[in-house]
N, C-alpha and C. Protein backbone atom coordinates (compact mmCIF):
# COMPACT_ATOMS: atom_id res chain seq x y z
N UNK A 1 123.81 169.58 120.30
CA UNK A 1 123.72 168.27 120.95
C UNK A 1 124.75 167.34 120.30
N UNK A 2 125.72 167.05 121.00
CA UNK A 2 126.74 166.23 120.63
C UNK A 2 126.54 164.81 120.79
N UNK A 3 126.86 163.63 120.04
CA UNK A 3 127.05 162.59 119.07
C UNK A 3 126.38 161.64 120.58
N UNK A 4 127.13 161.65 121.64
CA UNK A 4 127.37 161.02 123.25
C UNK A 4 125.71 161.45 123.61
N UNK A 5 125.70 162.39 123.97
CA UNK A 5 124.05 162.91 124.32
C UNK A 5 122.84 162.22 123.41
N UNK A 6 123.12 162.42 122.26
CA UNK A 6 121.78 161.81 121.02
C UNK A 6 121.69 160.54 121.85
N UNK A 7 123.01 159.34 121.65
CA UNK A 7 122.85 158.07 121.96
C UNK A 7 122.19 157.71 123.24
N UNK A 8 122.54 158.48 124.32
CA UNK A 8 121.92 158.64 125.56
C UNK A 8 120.37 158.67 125.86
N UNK A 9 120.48 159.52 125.02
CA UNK A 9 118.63 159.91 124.94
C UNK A 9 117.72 158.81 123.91
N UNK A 10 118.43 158.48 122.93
CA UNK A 10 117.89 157.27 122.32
C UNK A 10 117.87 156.05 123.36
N UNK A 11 119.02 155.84 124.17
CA UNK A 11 119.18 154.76 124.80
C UNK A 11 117.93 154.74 125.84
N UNK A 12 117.67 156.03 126.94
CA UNK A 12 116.83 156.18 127.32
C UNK A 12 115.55 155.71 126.75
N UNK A 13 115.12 156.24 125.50
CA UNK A 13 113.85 155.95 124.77
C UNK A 13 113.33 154.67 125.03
N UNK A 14 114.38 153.83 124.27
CA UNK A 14 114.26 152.55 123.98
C UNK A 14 114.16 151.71 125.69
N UNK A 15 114.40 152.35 126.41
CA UNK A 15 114.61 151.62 127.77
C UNK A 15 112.77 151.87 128.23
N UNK A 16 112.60 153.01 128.29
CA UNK A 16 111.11 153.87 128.43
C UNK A 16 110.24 152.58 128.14
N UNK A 17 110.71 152.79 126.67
CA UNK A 17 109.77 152.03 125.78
C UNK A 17 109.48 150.60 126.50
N UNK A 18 110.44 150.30 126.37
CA UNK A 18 110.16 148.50 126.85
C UNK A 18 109.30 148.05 128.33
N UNK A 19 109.66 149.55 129.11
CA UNK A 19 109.60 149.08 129.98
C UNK A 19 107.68 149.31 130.26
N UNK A 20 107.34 150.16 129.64
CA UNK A 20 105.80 150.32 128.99
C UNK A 20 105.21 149.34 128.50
N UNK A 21 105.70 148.74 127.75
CA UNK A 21 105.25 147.33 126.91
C UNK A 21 104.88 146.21 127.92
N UNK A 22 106.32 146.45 128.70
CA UNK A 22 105.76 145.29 129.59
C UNK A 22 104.85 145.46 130.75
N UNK A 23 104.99 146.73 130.71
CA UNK A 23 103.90 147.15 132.04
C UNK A 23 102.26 146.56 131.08
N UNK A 24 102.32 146.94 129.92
CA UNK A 24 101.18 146.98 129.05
C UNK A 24 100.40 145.44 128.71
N UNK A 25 101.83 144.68 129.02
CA UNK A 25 101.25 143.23 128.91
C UNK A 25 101.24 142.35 130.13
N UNK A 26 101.19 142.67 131.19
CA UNK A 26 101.02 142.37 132.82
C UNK A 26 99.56 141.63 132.94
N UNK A 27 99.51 140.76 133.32
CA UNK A 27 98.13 140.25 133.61
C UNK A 27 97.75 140.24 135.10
N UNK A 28 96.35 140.66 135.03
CA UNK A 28 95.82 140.88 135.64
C UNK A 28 94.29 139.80 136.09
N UNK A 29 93.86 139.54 137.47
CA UNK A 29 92.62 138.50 137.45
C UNK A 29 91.66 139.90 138.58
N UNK A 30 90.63 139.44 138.21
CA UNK A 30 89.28 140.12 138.96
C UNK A 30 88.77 138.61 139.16
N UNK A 31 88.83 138.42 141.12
CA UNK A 31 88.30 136.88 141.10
C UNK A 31 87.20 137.46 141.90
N UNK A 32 85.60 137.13 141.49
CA UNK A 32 84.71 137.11 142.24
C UNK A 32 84.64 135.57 142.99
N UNK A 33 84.16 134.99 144.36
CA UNK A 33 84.78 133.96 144.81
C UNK A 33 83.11 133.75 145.39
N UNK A 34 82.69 132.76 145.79
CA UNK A 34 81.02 131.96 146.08
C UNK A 34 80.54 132.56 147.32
N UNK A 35 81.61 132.82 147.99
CA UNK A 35 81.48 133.59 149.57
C UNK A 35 81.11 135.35 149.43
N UNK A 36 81.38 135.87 147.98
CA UNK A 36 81.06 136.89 147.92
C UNK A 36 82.39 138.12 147.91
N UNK A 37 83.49 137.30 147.88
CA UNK A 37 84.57 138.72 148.31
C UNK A 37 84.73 138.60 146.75
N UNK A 38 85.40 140.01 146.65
CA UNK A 38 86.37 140.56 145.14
C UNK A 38 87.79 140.72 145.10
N UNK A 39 88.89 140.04 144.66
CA UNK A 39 89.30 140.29 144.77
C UNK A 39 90.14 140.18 143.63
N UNK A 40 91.61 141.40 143.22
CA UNK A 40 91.94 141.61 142.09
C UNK A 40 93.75 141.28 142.58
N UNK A 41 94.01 140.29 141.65
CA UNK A 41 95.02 139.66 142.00
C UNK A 41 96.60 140.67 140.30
N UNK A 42 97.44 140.36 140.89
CA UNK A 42 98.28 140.76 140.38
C UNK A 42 99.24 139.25 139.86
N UNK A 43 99.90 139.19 138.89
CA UNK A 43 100.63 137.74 138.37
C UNK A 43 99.64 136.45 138.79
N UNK A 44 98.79 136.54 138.06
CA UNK A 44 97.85 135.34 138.33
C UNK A 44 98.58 134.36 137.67
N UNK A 45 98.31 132.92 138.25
CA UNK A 45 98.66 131.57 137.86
C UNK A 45 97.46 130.48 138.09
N UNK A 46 97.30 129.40 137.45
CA UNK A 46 96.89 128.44 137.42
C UNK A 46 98.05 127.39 138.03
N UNK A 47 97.42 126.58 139.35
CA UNK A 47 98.86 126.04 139.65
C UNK A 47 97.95 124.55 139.59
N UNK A 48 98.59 123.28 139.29
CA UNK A 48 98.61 122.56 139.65
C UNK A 48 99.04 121.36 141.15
N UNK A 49 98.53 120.98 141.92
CA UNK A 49 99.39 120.59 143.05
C UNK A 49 99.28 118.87 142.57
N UNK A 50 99.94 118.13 143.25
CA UNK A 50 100.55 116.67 142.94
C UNK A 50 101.40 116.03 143.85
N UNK A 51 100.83 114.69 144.02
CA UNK A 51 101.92 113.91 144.62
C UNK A 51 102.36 112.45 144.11
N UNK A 52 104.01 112.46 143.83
CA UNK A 52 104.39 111.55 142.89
C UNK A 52 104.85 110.44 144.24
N UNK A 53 104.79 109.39 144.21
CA UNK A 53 105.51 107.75 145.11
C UNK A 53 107.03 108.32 144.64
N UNK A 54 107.72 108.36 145.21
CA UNK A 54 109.29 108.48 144.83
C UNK A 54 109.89 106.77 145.35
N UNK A 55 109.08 105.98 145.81
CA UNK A 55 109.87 104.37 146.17
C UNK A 55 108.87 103.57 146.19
N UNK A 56 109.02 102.59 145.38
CA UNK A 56 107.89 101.59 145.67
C UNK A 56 108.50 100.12 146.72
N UNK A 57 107.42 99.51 147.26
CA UNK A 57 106.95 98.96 148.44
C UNK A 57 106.38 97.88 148.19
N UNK A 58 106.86 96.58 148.29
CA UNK A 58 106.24 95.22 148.19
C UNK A 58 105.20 95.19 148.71
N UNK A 59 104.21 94.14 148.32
CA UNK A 59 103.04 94.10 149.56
C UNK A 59 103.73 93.04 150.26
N UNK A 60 103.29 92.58 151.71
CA UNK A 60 103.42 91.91 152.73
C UNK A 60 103.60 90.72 151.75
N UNK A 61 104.49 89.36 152.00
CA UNK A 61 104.76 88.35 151.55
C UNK A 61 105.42 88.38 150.37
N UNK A 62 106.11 89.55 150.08
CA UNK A 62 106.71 89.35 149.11
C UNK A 62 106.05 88.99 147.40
N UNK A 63 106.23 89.45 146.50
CA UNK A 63 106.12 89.00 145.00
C UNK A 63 104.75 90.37 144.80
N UNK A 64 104.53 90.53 145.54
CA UNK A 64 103.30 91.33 145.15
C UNK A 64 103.44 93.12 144.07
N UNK A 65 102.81 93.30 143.73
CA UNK A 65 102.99 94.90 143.09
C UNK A 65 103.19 96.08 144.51
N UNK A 66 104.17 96.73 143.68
CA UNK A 66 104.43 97.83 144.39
C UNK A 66 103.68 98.65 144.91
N UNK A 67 103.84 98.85 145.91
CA UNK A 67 102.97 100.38 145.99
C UNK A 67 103.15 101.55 144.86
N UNK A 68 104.14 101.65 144.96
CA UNK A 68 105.10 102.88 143.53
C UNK A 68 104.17 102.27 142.15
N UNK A 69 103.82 101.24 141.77
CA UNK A 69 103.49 100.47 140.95
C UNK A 69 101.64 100.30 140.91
N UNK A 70 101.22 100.91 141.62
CA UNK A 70 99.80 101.10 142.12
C UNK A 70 98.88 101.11 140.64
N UNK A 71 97.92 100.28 140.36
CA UNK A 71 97.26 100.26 139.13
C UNK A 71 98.19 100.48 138.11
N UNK A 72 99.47 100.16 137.81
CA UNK A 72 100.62 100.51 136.90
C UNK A 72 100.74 102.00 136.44
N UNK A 73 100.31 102.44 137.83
CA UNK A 73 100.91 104.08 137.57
C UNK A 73 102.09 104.32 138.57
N UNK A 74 102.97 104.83 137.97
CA UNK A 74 104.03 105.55 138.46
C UNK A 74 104.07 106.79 139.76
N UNK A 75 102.83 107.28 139.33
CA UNK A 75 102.51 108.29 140.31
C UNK A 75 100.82 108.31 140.65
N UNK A 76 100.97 108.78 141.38
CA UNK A 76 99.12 108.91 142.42
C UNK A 76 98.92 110.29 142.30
N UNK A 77 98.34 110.66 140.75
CA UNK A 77 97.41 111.41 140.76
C UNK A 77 95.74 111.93 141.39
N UNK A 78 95.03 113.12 141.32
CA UNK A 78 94.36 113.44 142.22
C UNK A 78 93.02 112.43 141.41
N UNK A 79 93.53 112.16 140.17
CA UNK A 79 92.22 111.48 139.02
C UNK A 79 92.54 109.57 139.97
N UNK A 80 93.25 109.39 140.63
CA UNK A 80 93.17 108.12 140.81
C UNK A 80 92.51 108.25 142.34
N UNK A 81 93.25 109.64 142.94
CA UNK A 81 92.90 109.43 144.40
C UNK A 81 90.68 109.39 144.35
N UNK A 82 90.59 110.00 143.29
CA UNK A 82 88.56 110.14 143.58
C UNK A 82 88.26 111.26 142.22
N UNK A 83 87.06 111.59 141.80
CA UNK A 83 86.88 112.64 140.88
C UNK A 83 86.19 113.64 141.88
N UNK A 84 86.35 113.51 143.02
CA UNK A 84 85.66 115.04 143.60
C UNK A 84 87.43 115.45 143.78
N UNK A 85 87.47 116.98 144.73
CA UNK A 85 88.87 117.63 145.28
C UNK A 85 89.34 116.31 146.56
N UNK A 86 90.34 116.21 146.44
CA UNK A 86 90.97 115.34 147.60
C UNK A 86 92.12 116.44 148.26
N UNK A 87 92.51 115.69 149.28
CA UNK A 87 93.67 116.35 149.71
C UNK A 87 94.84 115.90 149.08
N UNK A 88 95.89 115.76 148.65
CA UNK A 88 96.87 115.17 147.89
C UNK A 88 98.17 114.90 149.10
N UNK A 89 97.88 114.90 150.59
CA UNK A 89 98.59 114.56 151.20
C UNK A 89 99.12 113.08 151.37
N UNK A 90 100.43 112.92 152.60
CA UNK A 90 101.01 111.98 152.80
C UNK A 90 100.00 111.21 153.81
N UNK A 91 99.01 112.12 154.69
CA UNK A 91 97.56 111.72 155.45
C UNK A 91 96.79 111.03 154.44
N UNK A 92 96.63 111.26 153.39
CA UNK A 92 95.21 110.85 152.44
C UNK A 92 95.95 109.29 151.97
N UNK A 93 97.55 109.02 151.88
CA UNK A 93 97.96 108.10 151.35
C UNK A 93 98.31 106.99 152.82
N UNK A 94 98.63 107.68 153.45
CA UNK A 94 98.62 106.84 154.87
C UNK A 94 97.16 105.82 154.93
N UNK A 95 95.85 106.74 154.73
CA UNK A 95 94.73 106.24 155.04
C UNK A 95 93.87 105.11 153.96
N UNK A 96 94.82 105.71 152.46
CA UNK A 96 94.62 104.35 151.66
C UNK A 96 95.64 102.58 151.72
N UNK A 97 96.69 103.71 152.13
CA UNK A 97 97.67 102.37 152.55
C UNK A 97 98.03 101.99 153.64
N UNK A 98 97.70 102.48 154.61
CA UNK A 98 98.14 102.23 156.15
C UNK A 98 99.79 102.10 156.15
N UNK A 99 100.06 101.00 156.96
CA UNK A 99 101.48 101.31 157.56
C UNK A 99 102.14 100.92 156.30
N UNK A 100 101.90 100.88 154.83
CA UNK A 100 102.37 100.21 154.19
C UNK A 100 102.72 101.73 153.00
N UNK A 101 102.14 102.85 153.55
CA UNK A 101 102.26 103.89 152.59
C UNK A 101 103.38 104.16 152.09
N UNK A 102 103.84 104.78 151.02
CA UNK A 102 104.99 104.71 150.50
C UNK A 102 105.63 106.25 150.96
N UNK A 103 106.96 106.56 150.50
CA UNK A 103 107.43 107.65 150.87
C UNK A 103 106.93 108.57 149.29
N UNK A 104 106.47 109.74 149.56
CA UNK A 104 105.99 110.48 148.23
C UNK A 104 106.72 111.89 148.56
N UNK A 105 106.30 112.90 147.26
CA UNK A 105 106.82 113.94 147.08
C UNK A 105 105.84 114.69 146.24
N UNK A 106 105.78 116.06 147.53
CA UNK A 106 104.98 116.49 146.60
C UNK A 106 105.25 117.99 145.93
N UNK A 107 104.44 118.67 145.07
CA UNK A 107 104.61 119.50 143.98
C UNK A 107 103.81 119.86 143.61
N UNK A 108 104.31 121.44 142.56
CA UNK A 108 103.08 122.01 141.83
C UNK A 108 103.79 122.33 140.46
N UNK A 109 102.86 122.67 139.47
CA UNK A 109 103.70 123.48 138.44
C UNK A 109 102.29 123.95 137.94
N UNK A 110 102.84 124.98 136.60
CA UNK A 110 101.71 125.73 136.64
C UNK A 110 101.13 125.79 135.26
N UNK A 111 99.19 125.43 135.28
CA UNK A 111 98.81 124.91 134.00
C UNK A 111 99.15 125.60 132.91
N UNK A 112 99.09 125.42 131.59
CA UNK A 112 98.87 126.04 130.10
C UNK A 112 97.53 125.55 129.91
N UNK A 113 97.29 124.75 130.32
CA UNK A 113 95.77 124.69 129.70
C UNK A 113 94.86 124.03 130.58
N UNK A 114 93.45 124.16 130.51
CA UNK A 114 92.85 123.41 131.43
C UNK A 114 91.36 122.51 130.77
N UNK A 115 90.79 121.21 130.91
CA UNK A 115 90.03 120.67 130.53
C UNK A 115 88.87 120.88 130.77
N UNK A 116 87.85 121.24 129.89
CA UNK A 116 86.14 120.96 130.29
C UNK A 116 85.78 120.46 129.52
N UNK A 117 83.98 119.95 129.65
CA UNK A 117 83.88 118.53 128.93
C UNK A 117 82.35 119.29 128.98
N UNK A 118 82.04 118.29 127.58
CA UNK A 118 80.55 119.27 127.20
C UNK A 118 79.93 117.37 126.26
N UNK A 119 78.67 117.09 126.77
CA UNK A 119 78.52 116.04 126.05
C UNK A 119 79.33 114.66 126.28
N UNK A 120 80.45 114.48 127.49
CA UNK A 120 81.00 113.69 127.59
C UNK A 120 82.69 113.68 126.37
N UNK A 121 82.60 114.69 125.65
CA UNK A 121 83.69 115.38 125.45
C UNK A 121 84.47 116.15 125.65
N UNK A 122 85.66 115.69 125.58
CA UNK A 122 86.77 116.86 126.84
C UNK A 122 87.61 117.67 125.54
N UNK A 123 87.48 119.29 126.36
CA UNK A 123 88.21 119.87 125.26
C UNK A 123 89.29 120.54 126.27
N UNK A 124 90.13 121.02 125.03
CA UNK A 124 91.42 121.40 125.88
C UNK A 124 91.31 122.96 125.39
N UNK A 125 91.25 124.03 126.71
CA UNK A 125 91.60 125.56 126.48
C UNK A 125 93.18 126.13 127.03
N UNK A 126 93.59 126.58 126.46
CA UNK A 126 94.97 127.39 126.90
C UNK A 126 94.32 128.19 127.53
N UNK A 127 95.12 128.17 128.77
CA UNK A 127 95.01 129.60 129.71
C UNK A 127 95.38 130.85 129.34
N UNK A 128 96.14 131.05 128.51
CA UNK A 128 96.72 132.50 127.74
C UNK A 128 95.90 132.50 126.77
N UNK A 129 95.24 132.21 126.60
CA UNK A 129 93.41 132.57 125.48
C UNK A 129 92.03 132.46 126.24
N UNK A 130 92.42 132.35 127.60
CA UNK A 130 90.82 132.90 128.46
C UNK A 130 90.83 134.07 128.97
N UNK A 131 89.51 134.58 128.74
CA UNK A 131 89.30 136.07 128.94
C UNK A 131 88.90 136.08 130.18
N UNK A 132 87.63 135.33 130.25
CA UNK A 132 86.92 134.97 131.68
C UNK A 132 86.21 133.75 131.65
N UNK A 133 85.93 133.52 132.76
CA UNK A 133 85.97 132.23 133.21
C UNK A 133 84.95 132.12 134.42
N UNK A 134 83.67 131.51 134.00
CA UNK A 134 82.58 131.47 135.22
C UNK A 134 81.93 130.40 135.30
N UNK A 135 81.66 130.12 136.83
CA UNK A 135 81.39 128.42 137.26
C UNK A 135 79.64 128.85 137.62
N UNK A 136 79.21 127.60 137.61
CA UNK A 136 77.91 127.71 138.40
C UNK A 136 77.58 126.21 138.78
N UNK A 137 76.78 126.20 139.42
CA UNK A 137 76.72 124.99 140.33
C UNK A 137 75.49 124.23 140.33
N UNK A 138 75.04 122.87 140.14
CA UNK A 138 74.20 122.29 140.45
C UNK A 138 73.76 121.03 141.30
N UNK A 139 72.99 120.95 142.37
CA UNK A 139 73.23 120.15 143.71
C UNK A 139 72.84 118.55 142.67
N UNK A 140 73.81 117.90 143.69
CA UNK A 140 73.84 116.03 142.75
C UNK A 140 72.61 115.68 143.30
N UNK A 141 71.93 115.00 142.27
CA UNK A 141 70.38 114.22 142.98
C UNK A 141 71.34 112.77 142.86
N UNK A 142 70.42 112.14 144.31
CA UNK A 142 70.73 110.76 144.66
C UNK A 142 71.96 110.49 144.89
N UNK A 143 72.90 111.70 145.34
CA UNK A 143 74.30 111.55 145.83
C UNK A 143 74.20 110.47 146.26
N UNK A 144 75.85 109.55 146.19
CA UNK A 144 76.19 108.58 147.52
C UNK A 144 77.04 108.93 148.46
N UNK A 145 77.12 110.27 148.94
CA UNK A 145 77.94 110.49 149.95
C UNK A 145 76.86 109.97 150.77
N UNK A 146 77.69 110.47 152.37
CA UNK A 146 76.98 110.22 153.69
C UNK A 146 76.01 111.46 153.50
N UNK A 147 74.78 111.26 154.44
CA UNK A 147 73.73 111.67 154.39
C UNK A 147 74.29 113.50 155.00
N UNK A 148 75.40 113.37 155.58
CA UNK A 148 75.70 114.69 156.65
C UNK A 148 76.35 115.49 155.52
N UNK A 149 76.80 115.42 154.16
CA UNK A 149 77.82 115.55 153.59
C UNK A 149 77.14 116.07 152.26
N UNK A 150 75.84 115.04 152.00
CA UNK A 150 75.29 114.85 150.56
C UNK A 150 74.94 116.33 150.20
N UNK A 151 73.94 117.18 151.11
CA UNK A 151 73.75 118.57 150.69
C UNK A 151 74.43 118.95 149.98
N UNK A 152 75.88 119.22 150.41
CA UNK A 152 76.57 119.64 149.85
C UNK A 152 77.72 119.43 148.28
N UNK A 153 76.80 118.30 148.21
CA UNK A 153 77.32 117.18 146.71
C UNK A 153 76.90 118.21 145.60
N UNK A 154 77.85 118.95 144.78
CA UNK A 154 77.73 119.68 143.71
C UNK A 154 78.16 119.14 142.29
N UNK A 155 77.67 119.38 141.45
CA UNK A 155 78.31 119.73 140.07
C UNK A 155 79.02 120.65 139.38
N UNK A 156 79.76 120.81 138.90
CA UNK A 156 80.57 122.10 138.56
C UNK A 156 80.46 121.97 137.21
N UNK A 157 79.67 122.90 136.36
CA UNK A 157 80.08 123.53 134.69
C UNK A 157 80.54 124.72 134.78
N UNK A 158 80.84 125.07 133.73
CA UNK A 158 81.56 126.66 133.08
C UNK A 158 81.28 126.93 131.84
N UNK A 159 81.23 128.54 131.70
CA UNK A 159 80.97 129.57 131.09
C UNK A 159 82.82 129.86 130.61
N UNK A 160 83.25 129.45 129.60
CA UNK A 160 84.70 130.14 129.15
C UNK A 160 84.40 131.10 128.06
N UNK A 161 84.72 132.13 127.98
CA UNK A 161 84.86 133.42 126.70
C UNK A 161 86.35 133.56 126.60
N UNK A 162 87.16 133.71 125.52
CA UNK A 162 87.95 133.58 125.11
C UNK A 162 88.36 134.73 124.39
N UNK A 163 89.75 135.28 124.15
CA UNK A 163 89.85 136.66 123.96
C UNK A 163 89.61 136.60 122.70
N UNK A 164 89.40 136.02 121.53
CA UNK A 164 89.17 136.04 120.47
C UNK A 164 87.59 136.35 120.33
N UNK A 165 86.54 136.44 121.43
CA UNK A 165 85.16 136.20 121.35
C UNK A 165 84.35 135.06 121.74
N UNK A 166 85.08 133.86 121.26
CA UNK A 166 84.76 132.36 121.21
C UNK A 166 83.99 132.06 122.73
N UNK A 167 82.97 131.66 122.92
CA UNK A 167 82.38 131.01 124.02
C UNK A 167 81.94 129.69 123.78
N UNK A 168 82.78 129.07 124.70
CA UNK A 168 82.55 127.84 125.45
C UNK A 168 82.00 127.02 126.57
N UNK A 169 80.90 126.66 126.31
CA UNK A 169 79.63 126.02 127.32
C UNK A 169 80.31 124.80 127.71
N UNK A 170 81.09 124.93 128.69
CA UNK A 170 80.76 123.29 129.37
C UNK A 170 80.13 122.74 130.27
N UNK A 171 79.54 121.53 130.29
CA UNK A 171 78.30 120.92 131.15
C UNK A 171 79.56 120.29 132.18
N UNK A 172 80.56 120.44 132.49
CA UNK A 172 81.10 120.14 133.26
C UNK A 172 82.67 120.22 133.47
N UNK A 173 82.91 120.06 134.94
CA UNK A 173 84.40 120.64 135.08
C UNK A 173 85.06 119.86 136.28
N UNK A 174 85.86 119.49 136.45
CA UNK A 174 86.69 118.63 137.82
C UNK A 174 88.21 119.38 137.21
N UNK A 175 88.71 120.44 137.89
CA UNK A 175 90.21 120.86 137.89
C UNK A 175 90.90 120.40 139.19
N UNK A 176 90.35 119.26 140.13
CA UNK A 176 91.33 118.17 141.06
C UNK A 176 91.84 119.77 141.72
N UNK A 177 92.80 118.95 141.67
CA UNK A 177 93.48 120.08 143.03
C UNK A 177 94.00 121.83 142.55
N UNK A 178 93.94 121.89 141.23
CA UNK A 178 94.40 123.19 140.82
C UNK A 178 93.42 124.10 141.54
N UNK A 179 94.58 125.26 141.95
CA UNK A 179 94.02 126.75 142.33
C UNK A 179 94.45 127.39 141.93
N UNK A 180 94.06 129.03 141.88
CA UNK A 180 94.52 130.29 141.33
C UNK A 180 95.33 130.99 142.21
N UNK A 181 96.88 130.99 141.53
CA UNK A 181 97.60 132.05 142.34
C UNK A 181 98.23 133.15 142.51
N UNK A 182 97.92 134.22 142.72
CA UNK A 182 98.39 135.50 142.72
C UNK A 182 98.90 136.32 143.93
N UNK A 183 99.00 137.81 143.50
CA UNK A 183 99.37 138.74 144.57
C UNK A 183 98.81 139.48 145.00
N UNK A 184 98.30 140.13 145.75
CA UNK A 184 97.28 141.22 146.44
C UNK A 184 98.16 142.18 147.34
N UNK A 185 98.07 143.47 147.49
CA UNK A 185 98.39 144.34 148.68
C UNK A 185 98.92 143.86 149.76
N UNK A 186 98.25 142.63 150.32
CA UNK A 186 98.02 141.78 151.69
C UNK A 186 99.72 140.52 151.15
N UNK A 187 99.96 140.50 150.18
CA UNK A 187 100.84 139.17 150.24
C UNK A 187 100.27 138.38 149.01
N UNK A 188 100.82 136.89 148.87
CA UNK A 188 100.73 136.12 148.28
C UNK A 188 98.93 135.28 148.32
N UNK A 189 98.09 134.82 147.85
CA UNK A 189 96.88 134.18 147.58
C UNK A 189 96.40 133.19 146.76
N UNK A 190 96.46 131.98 147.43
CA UNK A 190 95.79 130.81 146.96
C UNK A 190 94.16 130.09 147.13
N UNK A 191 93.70 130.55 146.06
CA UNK A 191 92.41 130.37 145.76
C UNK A 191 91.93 129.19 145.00
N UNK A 192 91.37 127.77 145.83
CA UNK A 192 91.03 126.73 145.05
C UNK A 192 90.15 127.18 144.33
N UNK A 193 90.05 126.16 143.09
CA UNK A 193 89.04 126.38 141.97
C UNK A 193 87.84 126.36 142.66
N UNK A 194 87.36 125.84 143.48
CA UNK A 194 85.95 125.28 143.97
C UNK A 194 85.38 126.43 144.58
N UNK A 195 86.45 127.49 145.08
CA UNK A 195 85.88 128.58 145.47
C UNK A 195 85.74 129.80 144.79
N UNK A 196 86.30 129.57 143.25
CA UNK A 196 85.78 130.74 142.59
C UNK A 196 84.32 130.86 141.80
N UNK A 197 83.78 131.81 141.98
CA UNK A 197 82.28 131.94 141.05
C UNK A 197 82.92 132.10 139.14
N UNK A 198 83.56 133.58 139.32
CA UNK A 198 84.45 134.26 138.05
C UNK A 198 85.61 134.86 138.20
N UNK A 199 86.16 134.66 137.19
CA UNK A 199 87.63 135.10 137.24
C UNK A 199 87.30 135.73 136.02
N UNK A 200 88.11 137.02 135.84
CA UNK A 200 88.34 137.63 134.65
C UNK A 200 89.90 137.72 134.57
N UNK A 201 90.69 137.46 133.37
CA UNK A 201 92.18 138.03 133.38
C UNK A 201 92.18 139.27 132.45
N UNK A 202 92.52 140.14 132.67
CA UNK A 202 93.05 141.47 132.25
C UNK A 202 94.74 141.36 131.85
N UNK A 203 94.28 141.72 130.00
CA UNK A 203 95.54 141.72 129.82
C UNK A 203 96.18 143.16 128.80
């Protein structure tokens, strides 16, 4: 075996190799979902969605605060639009501002970490240190929605286990507009938070 061949076959190795590793560190989600389907997603993500005012907008008569300038935020987050899920559309901003809505833009990017709150304390988990991840639900007494609507007034806590072992009880959860996004056989899949029961990531 001459000098050209060894290197070849080493080169090979090392190519093998890597390409194992990364097969080996691929993540994987098992989403059980409230409706009852299973489904096992390939490149899972946590996405955030958002819509930022890109121009702000006098009020009528002049001197007034911007629209862009709204409670001196820069942007109209889903925490300003309500604490249940909203839609984060240019519809949802039309209907708070009427003809006066501003021009927006919207977007996603994708979490590192996500908040739950236990005791009225919010803790922060990295998503690349959850193992699994399970919701359960409890109906709101004395909702103030509309009476057609209230049934359906929930609470959301979670069950987090963490690949280290670590479990985390939270008495509560609002992830706004984030959903889970992955790949399936079928194509691409976006799964709001509200509709998952458990997620497991496989890594």
């Amino acid at each position: 075996m001459n000098l050209k061949t060894t290197l070849s076959l080493v080169l090979v190795a090392a190519l093998l190799g890597l390409a194992g590793s990364a097969t080996a560190q691929e993540v994987t989600a098992a989403v059980r979902t409230w409706s009852g389907d299973a489904l096992q997603l390939t490149q899972p993500s946590l996405e955030v969605f958002y819509t930022i005012v890109s121009k702000s907008q006098e009020t009528p008569g002049g001197g007034g605060t911007g629209v862009g300038q709204f409670g001196g935020m820069s942007s109209l987050g889903l925490g300003v639009l309500g604490r249940q899920a909203v839609d984060p559309s240019l519809f949802t901003l039309n209907r708070l501002f009427g003809s006066q809505a501003p021009d927006t833009i919207q977007g996603h990017r994708q979490a590192q970490e996500i908040t739950v709150y236990r005791g009225g304390v919010a803790m922060q988990v990295a998503v690349a240190n959850i193992a699994t991840l399970a919701f359960a639900r409890q109906p709101v007494r004395d909702s103030s929605l509309p009476p057609y609507i209230a049934d359906t007034h929930v609470r959301s806590s979670a069950t987090v286990l963490l690949t280290d072992g670590t479990r985390v009880e939270a008495d509560y959860v609002n992830f706004g507009g984030m959903l889970l996004r992955g790949t399936t056989p079928s194509g691409r899949i976006d799964i709001p938070w509200q509709d998952i029961q458990t997620v497991e990531f496989r890594r």
